[in-house]
PDB file of N, CA and C in Angstrom:
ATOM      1  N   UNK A   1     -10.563   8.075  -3.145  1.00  0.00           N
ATOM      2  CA  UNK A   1     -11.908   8.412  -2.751  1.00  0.00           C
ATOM      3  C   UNK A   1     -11.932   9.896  -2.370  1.00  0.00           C
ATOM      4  N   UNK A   2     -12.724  10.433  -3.022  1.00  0.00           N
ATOM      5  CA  UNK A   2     -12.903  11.771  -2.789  1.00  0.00           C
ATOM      6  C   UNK A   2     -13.831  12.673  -1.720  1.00  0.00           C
ATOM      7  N   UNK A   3     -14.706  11.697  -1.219  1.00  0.00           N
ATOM      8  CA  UNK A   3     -15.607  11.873  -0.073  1.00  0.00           C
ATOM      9  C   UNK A   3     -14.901  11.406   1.049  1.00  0.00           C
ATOM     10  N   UNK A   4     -14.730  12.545   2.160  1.00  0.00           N
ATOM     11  CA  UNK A   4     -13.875  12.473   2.446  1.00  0.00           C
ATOM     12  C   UNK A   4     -14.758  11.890   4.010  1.00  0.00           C
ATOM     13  N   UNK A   5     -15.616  12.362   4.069  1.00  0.00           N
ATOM     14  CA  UNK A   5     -16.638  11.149   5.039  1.00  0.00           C
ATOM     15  C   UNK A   5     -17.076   9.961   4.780  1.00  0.00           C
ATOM     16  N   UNK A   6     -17.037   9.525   3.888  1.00  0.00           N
ATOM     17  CA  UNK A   6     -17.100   7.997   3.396  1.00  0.00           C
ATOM     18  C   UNK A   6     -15.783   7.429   4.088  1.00  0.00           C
ATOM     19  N   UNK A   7     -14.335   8.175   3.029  1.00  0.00           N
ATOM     20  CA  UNK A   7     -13.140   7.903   3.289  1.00  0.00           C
ATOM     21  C   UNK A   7     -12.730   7.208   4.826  1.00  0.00           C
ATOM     22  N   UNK A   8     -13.107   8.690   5.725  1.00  0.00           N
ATOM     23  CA  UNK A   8     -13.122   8.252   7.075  1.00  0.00           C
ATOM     24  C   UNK A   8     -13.887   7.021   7.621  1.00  0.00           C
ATOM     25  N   UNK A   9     -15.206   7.413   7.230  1.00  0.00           N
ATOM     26  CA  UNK A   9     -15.969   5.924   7.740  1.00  0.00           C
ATOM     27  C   UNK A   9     -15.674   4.298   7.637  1.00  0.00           C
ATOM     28  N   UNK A  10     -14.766   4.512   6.419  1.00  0.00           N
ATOM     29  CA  UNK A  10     -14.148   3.215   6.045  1.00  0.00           C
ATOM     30  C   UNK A  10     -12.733   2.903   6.236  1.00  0.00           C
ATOM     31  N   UNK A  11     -12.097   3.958   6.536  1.00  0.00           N
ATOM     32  CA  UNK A  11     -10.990   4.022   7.460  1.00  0.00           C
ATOM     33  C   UNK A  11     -10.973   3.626   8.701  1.00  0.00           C
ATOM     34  N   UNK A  12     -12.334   3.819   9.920  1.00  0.00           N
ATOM     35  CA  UNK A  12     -12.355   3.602  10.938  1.00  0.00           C
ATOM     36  C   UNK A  12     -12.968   2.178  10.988  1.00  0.00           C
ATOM     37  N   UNK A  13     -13.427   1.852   9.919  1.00  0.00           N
ATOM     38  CA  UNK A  13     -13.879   0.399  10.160  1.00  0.00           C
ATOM     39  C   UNK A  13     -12.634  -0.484   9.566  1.00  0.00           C
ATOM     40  N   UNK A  14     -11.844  -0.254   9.045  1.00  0.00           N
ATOM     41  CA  UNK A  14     -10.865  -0.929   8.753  1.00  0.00           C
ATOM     42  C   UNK A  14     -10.061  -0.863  10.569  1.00  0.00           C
ATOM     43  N   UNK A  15      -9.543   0.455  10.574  1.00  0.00           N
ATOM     44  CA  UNK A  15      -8.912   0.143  11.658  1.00  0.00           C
ATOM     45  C   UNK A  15      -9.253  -0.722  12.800  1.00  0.00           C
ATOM     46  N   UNK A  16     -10.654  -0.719  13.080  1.00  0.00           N
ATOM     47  CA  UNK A  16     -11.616  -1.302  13.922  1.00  0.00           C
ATOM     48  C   UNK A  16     -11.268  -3.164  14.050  1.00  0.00           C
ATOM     49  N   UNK A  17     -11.052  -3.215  12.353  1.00  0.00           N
ATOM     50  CA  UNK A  17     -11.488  -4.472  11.948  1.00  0.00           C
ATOM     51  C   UNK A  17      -9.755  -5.247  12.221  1.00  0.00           C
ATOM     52  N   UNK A  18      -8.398  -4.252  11.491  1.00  0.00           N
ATOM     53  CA  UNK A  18      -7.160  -4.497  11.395  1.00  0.00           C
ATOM     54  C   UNK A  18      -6.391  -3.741  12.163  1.00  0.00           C
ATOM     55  N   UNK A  19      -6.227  -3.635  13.415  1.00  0.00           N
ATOM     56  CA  UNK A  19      -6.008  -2.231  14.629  1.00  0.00           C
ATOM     57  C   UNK A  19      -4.518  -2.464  14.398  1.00  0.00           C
ATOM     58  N   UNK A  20      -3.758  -3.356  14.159  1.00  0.00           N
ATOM     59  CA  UNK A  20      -2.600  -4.140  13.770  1.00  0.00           C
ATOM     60  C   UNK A  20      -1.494  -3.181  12.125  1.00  0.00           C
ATOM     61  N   UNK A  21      -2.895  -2.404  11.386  1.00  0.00           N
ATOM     62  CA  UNK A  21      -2.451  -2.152  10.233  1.00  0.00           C
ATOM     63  C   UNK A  21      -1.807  -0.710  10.035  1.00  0.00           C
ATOM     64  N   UNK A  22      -0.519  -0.333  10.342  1.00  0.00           N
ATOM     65  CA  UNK A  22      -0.548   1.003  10.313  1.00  0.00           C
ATOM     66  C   UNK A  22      -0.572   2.014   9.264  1.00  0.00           C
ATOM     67  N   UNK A  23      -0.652   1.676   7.997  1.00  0.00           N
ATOM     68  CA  UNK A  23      -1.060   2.503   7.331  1.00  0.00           C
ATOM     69  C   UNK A  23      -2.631   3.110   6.779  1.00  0.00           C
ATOM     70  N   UNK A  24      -3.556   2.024   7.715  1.00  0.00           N
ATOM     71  CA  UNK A  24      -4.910   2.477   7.396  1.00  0.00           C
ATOM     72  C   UNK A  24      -4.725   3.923   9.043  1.00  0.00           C
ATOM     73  N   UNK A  25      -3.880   3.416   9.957  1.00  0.00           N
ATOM     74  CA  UNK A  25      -3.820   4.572  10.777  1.00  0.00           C
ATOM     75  C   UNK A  25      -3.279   5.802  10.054  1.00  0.00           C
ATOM     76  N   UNK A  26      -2.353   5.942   9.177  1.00  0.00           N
ATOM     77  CA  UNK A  26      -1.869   7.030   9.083  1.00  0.00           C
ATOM     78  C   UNK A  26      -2.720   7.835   8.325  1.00  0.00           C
ATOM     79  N   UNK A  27      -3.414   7.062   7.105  1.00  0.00           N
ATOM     80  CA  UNK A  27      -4.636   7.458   6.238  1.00  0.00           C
ATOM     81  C   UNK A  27      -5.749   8.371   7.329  1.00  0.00           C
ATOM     82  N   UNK A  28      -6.008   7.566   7.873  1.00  0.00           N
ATOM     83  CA  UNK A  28      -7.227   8.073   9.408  1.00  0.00           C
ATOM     84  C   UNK A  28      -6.516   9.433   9.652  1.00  0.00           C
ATOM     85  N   UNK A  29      -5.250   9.377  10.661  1.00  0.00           N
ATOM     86  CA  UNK A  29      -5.130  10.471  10.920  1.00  0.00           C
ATOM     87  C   UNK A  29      -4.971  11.822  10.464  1.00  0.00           C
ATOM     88  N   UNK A  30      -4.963  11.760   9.204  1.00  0.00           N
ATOM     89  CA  UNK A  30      -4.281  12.839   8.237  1.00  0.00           C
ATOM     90  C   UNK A  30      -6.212  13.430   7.841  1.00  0.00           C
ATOM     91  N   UNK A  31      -7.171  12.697   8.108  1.00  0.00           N
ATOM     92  CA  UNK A  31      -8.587  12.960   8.004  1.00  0.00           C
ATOM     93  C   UNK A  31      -9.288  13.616   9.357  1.00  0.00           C
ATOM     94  N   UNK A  32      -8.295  13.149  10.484  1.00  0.00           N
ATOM     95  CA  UNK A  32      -9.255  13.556  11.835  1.00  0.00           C
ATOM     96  C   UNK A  32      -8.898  14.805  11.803  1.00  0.00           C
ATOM     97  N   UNK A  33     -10.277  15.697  12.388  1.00  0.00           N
ATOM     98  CA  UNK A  33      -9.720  17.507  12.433  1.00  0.00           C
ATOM     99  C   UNK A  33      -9.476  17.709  14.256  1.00  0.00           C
ATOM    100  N   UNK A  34      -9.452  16.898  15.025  1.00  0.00           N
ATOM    101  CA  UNK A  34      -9.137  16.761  16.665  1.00  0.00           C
ATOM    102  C   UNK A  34      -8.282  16.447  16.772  1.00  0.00           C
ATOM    103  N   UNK A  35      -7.047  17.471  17.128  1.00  0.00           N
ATOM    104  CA  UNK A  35      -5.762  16.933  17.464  1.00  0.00           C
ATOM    105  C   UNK A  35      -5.599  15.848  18.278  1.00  0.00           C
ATOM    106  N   UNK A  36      -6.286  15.807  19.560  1.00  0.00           N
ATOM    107  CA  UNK A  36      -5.853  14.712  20.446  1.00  0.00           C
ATOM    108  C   UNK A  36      -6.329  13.444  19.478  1.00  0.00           C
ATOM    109  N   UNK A  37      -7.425  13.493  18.803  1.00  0.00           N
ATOM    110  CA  UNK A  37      -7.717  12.317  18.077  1.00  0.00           C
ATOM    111  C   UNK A  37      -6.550  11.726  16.933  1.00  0.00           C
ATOM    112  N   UNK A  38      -5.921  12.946  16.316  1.00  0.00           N
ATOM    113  CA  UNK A  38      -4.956  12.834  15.423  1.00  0.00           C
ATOM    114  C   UNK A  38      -3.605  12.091  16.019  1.00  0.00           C
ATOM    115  N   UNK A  39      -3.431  12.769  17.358  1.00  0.00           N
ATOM    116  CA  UNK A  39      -2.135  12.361  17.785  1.00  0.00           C
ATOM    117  C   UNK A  39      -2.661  10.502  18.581  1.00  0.00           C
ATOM    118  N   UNK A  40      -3.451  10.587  18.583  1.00  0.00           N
ATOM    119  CA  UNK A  40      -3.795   9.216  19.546  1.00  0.00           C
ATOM    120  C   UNK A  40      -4.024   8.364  17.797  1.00  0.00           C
ATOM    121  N   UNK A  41      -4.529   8.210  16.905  1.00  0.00           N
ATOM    122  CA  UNK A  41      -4.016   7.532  15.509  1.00  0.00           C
ATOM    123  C   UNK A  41      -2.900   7.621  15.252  1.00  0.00           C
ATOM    124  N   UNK A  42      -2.005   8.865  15.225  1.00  0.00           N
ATOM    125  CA  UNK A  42      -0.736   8.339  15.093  1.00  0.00           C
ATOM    126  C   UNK A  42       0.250   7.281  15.778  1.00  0.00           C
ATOM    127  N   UNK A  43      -0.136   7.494  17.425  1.00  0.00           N
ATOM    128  CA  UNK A  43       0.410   6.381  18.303  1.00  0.00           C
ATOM    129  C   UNK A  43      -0.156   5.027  17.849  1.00  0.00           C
ATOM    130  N   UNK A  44      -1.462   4.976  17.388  1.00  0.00           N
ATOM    131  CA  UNK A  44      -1.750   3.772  17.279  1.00  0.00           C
ATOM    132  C   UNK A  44      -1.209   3.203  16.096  1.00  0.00           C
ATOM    133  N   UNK A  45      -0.775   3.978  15.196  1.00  0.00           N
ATOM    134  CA  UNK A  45       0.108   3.539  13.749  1.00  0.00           C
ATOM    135  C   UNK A  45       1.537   3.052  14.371  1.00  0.00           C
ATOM    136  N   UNK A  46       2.314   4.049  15.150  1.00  0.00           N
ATOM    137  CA  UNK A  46       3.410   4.032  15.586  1.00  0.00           C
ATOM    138  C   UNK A  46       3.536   2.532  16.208  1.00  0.00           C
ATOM    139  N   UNK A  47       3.060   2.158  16.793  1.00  0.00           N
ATOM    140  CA  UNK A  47       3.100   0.931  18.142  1.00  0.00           C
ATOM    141  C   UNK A  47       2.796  -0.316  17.195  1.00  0.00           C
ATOM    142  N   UNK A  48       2.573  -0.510  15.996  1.00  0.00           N
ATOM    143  CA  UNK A  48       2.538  -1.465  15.170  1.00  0.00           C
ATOM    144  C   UNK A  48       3.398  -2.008  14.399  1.00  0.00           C
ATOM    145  N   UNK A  49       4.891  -1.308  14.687  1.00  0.00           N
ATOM    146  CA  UNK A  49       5.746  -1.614  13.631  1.00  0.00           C
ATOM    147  C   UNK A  49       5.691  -1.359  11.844  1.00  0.00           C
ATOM    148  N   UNK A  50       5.508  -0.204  11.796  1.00  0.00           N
ATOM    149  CA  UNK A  50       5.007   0.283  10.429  1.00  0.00           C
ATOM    150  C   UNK A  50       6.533   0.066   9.912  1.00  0.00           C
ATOM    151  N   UNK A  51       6.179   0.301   8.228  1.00  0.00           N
ATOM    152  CA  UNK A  51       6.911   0.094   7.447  1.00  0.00           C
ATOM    153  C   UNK A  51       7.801   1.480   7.398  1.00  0.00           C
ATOM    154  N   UNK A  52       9.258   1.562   6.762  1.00  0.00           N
ATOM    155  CA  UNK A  52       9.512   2.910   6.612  1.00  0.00           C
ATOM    156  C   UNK A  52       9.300   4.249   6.469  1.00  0.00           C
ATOM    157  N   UNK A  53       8.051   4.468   5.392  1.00  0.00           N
ATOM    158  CA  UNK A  53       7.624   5.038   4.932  1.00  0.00           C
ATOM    159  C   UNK A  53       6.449   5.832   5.358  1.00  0.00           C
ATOM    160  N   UNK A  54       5.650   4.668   5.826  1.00  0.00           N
ATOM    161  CA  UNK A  54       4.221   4.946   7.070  1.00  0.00           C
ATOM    162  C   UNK A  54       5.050   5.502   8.289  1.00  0.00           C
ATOM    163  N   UNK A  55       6.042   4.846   8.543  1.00  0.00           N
ATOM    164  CA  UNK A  55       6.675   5.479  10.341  1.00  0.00           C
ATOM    165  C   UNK A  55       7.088   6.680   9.966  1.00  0.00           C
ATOM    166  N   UNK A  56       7.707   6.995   8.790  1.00  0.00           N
ATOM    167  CA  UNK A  56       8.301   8.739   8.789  1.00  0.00           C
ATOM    168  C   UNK A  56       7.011   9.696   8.816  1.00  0.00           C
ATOM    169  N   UNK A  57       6.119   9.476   7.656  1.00  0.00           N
ATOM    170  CA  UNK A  57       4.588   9.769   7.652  1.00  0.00           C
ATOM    171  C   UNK A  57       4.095  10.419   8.878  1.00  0.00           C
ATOM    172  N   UNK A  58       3.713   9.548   9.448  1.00  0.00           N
ATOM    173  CA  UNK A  58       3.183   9.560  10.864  1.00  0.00           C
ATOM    174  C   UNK A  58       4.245  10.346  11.717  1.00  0.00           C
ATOM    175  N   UNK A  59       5.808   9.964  11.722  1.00  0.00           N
ATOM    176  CA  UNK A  59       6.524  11.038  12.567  1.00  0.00           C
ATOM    177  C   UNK A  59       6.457  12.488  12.025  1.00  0.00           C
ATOM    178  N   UNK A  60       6.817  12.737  10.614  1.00  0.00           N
ATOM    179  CA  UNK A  60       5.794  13.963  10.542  1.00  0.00           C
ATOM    180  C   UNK A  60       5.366  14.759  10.943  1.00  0.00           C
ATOM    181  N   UNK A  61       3.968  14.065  10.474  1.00  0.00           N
ATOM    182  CA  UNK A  61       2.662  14.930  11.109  1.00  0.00           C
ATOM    183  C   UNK A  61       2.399  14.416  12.280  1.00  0.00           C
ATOM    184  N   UNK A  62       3.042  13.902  13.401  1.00  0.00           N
ATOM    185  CA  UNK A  62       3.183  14.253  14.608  1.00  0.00           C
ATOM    186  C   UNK A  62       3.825  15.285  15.084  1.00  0.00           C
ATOM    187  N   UNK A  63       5.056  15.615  14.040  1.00  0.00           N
ATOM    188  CA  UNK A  63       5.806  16.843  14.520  1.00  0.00           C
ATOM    189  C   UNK A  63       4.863  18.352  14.563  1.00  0.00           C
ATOM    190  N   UNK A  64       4.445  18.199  13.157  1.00  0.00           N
ATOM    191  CA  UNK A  64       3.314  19.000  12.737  1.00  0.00           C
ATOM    192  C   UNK A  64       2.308  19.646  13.476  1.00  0.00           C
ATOM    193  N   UNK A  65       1.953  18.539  14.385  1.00  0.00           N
ATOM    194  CA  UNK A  65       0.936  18.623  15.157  1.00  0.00           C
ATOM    195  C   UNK A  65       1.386  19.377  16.429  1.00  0.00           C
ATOM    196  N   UNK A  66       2.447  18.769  16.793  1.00  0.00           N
ATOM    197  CA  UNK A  66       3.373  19.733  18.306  1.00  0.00           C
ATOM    198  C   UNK A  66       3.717  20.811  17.962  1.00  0.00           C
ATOM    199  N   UNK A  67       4.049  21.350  16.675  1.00  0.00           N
ATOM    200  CA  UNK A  67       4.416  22.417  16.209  1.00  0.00           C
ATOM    201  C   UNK A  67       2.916  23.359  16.077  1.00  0.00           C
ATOM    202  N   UNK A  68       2.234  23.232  16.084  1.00  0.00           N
ATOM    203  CA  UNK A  68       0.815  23.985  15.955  1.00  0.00           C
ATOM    204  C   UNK A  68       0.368  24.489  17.236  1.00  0.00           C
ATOM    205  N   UNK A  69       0.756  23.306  18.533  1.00  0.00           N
ATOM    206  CA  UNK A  69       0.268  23.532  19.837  1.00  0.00           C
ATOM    207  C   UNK A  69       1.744  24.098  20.469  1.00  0.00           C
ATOM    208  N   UNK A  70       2.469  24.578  19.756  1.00  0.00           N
ATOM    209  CA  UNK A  70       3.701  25.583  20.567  1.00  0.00           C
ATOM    210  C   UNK A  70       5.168  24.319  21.086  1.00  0.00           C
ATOM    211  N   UNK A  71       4.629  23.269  20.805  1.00  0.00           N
ATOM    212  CA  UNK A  71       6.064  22.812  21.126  1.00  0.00           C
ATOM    213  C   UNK A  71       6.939  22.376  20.039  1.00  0.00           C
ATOM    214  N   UNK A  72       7.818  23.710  19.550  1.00  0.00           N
ATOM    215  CA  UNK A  72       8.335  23.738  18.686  1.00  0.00           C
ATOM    216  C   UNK A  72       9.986  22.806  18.515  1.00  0.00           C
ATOM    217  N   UNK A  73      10.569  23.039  19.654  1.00  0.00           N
ATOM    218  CA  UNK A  73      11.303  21.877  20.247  1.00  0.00           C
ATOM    219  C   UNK A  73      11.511  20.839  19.711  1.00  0.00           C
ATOM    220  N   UNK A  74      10.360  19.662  20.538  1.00  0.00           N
ATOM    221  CA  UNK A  74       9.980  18.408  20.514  1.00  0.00           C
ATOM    222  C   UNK A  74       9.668  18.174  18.723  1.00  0.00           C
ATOM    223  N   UNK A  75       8.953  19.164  18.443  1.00  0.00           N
ATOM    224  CA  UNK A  75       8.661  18.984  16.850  1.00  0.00           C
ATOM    225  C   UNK A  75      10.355  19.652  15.752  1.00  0.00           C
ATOM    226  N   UNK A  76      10.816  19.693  16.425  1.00  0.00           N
ATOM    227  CA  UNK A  76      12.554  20.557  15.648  1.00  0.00           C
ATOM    228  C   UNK A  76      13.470  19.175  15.856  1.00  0.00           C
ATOM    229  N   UNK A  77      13.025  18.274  16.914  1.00  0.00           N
ATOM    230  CA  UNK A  77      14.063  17.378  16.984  1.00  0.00           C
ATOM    231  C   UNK A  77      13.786  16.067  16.671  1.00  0.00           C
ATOM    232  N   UNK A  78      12.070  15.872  16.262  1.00  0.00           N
ATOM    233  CA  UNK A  78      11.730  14.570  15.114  1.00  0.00           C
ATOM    234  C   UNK A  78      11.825  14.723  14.114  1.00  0.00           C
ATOM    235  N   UNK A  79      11.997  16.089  13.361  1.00  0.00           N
ATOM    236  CA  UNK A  79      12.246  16.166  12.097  1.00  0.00           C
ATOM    237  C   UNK A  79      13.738  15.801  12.449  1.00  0.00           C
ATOM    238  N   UNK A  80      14.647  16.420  12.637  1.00  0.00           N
ATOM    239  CA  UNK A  80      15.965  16.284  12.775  1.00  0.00           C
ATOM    240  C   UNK A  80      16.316  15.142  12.886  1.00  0.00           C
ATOM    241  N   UNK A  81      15.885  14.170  13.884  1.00  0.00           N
ATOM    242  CA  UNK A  81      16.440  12.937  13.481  1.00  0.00           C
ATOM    243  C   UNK A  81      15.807  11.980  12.503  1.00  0.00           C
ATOM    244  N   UNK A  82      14.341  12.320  12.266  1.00  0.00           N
ATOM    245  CA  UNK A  82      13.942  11.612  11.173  1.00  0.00           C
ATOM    246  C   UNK A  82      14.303  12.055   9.832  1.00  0.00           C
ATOM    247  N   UNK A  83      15.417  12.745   9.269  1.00  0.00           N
ATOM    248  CA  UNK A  83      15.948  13.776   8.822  1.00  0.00           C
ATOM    249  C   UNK A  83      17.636  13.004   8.110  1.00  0.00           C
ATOM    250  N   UNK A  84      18.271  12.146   9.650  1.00  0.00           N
ATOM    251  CA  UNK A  84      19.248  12.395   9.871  1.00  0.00           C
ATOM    252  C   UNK A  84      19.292  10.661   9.713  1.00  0.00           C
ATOM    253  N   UNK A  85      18.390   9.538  10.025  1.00  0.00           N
ATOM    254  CA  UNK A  85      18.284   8.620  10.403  1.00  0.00           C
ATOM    255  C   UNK A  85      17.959   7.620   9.067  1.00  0.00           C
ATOM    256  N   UNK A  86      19.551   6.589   9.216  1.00  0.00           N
ATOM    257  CA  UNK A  86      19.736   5.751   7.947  1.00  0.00           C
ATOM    258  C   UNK A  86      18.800   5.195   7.525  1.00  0.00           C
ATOM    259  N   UNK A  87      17.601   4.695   8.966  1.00  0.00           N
ATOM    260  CA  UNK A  87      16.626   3.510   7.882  1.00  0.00           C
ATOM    261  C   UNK A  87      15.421   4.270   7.367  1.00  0.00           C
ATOM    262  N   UNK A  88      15.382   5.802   7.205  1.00  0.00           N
ATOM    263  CA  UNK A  88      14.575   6.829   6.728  1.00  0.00           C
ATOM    264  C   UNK A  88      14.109   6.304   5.150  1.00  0.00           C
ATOM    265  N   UNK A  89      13.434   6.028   4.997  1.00  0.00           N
ATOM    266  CA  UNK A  89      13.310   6.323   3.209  1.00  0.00           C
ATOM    267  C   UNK A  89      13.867   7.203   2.570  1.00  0.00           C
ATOM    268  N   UNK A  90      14.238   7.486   1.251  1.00  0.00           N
ATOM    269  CA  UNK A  90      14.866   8.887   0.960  1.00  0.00           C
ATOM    270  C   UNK A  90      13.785   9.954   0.779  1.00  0.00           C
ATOM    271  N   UNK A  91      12.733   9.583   0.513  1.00  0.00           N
ATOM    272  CA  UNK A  91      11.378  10.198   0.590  1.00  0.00           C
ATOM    273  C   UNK A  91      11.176  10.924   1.644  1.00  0.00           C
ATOM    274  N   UNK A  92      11.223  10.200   2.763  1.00  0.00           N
ATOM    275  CA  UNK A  92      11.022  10.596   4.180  1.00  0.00           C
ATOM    276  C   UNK A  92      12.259  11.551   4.599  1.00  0.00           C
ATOM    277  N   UNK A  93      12.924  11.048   3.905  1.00  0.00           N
ATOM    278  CA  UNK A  93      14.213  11.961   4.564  1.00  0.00           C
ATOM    279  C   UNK A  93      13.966  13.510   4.024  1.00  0.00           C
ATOM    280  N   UNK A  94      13.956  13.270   2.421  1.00  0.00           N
ATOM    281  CA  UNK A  94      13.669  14.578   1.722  1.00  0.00           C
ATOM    282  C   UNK A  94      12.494  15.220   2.551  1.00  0.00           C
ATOM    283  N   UNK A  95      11.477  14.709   2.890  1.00  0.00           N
ATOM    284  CA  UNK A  95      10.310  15.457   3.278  1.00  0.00           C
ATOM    285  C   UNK A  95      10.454  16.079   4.761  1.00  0.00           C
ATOM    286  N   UNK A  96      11.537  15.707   5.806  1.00  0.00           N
ATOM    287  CA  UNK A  96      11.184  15.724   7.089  1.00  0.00           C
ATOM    288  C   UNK A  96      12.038  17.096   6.752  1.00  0.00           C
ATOM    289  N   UNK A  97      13.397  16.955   5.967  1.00  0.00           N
ATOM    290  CA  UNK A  97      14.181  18.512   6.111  1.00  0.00           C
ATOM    291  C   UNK A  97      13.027  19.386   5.347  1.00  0.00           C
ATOM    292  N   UNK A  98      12.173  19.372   4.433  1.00  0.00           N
ATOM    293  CA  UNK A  98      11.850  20.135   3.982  1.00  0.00           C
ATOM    294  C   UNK A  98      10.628  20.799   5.151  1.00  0.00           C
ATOM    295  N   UNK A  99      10.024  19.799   5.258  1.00  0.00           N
ATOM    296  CA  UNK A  99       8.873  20.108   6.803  1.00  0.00           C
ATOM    297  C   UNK A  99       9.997  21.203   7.872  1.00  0.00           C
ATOM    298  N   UNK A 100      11.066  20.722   8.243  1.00  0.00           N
ATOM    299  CA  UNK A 100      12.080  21.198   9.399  1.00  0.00           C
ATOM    300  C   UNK A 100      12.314  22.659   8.982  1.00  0.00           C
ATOM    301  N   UNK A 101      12.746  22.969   7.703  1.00  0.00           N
ATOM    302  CA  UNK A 101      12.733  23.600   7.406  1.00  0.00           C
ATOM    303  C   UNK A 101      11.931  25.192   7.250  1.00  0.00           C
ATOM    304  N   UNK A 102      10.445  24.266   7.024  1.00  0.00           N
ATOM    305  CA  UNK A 102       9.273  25.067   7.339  1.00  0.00           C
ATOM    306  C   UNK A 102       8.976  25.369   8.733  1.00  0.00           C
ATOM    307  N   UNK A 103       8.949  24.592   8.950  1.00  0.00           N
ATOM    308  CA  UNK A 103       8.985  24.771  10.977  1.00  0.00           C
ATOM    309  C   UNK A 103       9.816  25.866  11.488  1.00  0.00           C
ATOM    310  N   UNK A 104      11.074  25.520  11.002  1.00  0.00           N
ATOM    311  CA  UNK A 104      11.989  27.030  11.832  1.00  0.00           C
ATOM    312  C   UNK A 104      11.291  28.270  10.931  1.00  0.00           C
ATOM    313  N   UNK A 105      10.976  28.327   9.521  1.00  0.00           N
ATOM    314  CA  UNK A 105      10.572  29.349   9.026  1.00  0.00           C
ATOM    315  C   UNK A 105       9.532  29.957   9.475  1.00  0.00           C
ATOM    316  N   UNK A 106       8.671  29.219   9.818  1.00  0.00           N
ATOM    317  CA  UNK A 106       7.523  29.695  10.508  1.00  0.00           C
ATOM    318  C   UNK A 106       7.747  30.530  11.947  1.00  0.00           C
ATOM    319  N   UNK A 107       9.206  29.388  12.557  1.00  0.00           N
ATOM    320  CA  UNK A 107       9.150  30.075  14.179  1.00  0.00           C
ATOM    321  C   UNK A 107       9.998  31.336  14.202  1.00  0.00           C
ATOM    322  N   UNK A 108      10.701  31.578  12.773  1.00  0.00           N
ATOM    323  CA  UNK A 108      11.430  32.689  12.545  1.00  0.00           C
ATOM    324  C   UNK A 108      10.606  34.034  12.327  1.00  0.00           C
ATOM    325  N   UNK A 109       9.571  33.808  11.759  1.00  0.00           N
ATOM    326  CA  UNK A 109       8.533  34.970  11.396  1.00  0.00           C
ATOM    327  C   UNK A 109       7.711  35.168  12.279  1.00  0.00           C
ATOM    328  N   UNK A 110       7.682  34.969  13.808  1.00  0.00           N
ATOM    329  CA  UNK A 110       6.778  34.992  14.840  1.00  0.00           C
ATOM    330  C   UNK A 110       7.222  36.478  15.431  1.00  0.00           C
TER     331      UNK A 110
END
């Protein structure tokens, strides 16, 4: 879906409807432009027992998100272990060093 306010609208009624489902959370959050809103969908994905793939997702762009508001840290050491961590997808794995990667690059050019 390419409307990306529709998208949302039917994202939040799903979640509404399946609060249980974490990949309609991760969909949501990757649409909200309010961090606190972003990071409060990701918890709510997180706390559901997501599947591999949705949990790296969401750890991510949670890192993402701490990394934007200066805590570069906290966001250097979820990539790292989501990075480092066997039940990672290889997807997830590939993506978190490459994100980690970007992260120090970014905090290197400051």
């Amino acid at each position: 879906m390419d409307n990306k306010p529709k998208k949302k609208a039917l994202l939040e009624g799903i979640v509404e409807k399946y609060p249980a489902f974490p990949p309609a959370w991760k969909e949501l959050s990757s649409l909200l432009e309010d961090e606190d809103a972003r990071l409060q969908a990701i918890a709510r994905g997180l706390e559901h027992d997501p599947d591999p793939e949705t949990k790296g997702m969401l750890l991510i762009n949670r890192a993402l998100v701490l990394h934007r508001r200066g805590n570069r840290d906290d966001a250097i050491q979820i990539l790292g272990e989501l990075s480092l961590d066997p039940a990672s997808t290889l997807g997830t794995e590939m993506l978190a060093k490459a994100t980690l990667a970007q992260v120090v690059s970014w905090t290197n050019k400051r």
